[in-house]
Protein backbone atom coordinates (compact mmCIF):
# COMPACT_ATOMS: atom_id res chain seq x y z
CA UNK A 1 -12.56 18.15 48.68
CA UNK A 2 -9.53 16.60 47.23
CA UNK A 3 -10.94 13.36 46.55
CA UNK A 4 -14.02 14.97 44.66
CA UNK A 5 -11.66 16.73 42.23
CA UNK A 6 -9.85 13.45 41.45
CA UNK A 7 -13.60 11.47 40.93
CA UNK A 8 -14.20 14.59 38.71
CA UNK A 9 -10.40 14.28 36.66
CA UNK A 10 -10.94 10.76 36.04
CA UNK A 11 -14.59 11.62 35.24
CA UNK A 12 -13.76 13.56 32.67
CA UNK A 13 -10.38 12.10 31.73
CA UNK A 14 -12.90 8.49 31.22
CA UNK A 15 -15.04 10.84 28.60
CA UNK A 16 -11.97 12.09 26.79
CA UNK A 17 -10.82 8.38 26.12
CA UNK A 18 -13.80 7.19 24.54
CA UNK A 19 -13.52 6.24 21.06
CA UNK A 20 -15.24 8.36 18.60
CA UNK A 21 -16.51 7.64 15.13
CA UNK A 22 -15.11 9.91 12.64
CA UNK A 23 -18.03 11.68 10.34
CA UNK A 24 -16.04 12.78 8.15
CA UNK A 25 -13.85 9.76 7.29
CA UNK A 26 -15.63 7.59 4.31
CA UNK A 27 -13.93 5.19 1.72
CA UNK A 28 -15.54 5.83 -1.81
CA UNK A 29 -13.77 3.70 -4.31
CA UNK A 30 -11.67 0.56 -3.22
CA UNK A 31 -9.57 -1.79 -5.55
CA UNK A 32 -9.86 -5.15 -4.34
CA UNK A 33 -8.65 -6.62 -7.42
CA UNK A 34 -5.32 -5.02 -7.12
CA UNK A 35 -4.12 -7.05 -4.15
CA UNK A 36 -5.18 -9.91 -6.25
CA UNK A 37 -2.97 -9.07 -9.34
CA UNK A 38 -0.36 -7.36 -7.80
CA UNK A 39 2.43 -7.66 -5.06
CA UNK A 40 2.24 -5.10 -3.28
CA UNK A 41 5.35 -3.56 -2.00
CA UNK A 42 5.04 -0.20 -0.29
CA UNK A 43 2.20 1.89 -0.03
CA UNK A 44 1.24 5.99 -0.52
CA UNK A 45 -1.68 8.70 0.35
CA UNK A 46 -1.74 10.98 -2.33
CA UNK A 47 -3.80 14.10 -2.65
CA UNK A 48 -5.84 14.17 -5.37
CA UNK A 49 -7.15 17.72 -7.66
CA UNK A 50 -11.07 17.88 -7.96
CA UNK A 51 -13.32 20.49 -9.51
CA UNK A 52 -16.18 20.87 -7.23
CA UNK A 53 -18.63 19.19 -9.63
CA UNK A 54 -16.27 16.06 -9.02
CA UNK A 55 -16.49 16.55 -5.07
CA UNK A 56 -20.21 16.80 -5.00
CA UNK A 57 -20.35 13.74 -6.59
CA UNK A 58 -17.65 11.84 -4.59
CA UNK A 59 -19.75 12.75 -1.71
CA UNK A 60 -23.15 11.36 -2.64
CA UNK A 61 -22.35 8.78 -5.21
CA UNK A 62 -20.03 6.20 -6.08
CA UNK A 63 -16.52 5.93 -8.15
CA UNK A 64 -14.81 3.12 -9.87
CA UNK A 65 -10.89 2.47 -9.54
CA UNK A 66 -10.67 -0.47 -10.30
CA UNK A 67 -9.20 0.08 -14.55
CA UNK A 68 -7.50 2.85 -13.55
CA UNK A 69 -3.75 3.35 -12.91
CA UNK A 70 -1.47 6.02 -11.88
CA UNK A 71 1.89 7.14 -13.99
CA UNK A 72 4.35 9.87 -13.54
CA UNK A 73 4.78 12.30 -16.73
CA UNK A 74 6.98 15.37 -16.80
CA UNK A 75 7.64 15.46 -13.09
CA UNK A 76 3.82 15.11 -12.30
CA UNK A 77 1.94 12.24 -10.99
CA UNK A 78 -1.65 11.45 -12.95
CA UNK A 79 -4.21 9.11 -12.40
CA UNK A 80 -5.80 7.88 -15.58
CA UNK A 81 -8.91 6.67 -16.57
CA UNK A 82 -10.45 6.95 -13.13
CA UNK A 83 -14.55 7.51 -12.93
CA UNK A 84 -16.43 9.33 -11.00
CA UNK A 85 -20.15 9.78 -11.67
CA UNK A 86 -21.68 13.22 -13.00
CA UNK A 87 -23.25 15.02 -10.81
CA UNK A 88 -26.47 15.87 -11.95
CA UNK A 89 -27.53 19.61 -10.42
CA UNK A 90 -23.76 21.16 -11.40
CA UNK A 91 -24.45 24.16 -13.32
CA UNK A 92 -20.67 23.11 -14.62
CA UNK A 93 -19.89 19.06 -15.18
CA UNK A 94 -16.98 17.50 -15.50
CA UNK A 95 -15.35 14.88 -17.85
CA UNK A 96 -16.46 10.83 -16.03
CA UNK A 97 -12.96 10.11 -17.27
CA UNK A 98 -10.59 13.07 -17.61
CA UNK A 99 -7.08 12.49 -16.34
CA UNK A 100 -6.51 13.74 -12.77
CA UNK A 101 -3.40 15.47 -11.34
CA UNK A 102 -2.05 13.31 -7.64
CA UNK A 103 -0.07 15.74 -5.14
CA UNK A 104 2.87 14.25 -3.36
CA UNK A 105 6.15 15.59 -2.26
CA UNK A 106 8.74 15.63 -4.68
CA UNK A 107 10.97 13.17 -2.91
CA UNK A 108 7.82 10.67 -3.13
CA UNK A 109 7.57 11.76 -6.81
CA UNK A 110 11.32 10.87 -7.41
CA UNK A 111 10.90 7.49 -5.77
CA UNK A 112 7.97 6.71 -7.77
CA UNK A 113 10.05 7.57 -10.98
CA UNK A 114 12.80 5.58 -10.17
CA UNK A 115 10.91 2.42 -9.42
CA UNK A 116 8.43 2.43 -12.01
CA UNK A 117 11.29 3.51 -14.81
CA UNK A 118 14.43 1.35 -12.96
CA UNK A 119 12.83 -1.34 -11.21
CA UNK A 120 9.86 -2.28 -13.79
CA UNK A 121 6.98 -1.49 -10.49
CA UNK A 122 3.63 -0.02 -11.45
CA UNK A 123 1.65 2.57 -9.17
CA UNK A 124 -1.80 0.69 -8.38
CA UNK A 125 -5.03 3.25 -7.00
CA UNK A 126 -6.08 0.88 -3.88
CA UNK A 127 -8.36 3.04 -2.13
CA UNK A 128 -10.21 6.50 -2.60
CA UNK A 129 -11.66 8.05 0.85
CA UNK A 130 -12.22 10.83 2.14
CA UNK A 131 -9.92 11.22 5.74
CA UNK A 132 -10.88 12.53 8.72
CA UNK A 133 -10.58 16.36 7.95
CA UNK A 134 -13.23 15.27 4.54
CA UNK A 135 -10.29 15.99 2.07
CA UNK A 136 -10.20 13.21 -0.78
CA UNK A 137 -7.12 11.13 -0.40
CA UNK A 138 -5.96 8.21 -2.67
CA UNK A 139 -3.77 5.71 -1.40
CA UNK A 140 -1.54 4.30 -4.26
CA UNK A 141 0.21 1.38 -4.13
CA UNK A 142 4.08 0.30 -5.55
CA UNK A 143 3.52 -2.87 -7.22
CA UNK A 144 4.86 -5.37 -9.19
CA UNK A 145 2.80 -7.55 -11.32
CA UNK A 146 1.92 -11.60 -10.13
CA UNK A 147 2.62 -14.43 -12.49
CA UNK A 148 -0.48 -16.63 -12.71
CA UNK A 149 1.42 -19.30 -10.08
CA UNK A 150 1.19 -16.88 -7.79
CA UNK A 151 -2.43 -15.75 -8.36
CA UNK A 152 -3.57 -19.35 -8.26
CA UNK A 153 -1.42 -19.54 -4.93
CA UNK A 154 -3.36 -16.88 -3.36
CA UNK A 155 -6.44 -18.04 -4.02
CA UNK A 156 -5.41 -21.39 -2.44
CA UNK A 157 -4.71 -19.81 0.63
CA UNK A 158 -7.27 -17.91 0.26
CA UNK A 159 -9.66 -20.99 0.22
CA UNK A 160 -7.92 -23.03 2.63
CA UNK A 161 -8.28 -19.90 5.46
CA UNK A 162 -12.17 -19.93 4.42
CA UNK A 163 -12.34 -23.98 5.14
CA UNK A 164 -10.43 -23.70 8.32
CA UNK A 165 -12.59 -20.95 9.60
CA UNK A 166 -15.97 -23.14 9.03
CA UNK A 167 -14.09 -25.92 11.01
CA UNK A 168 -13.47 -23.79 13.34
CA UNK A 169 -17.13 -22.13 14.13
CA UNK A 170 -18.53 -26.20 13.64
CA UNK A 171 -16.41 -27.19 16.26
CA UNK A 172 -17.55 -24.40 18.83
């Protein structure tokens, strides 16, 4: 009887441990460009205030990041010129490019002031998802800007990491 309950715990304890694919969690928007142009130094999830029009949308089209940036005005956090599509059966729209409000704690918000005014960083949108409870997230990024030495650099190794990888699957 004993050993029946154990084959049963580890059973179930086996089903438990399976990975699961989230349904909920989707990227909508990423900015690939931004790792490109800027070095990125520290990372944020921000909330992000949606009408429902804007939600709708999120959900079952696409938005752009990639021109917009983020910048901290009277103690608020704003994303700015940031698209996301119309949605065409809202009996209410909403602006494509209307300036959107970013939630984070205030002790984020104060760091974000003091290295954007103090230490010259910008705040750079990287990626727009939805997580794993379906709430739209925005992860920001602290970044300062690359001189063109450094872009080209990139690139390189970019390139070379390419090459080496084709070496690499010819050989095998």
């Amino acid at each position: 009887m004993r050993h029946m309950d154990r084959r049963r715990h580890s059973h179930y304890m086996h089903a438990m441990a399976k990975p699961k694919t989230d349904p909920n969690y989707k990227v909508i928007a990423e900015n690939r460009r931004a790792r490109f142009d800027y070095a990125i130094e520290d990372d944020l999830e921000c909330g992000i205030v949606l009408t429902g029009s804007e939600v709708k949308s999120l959900r079952e089209t696409s938005a752009n990041i990639a021109e917009c940036y983020a910048t901290v005005e009277n103690g608020e956090l704003w994303l700015v010129n940031s698209y996301i599509a119309p949605y065409e059966r809202a009996m209410f729209g909403h602006e494509e490019r209307r300036r959107r409000k970013l939630l984070v704690s205030r002790k984020e918000l104060a760091r974000l002031w003091n290295d954007t005014q103090r230490k010259g960083m910008t705040i750079v949108p990287l990626v727009l998802y939805f997580n794993h409870k379906g709430v739209a997230k925005l992860k920001v990024g602290i970044a300062k800007g690359k001189k063109t030495v450094d872009k080209r650099e990139t690139e390189a190794k970019r390139d070379w990491n390419r090459q080496k990888q084709r070496l690499l699957k010819e050989r095998s």
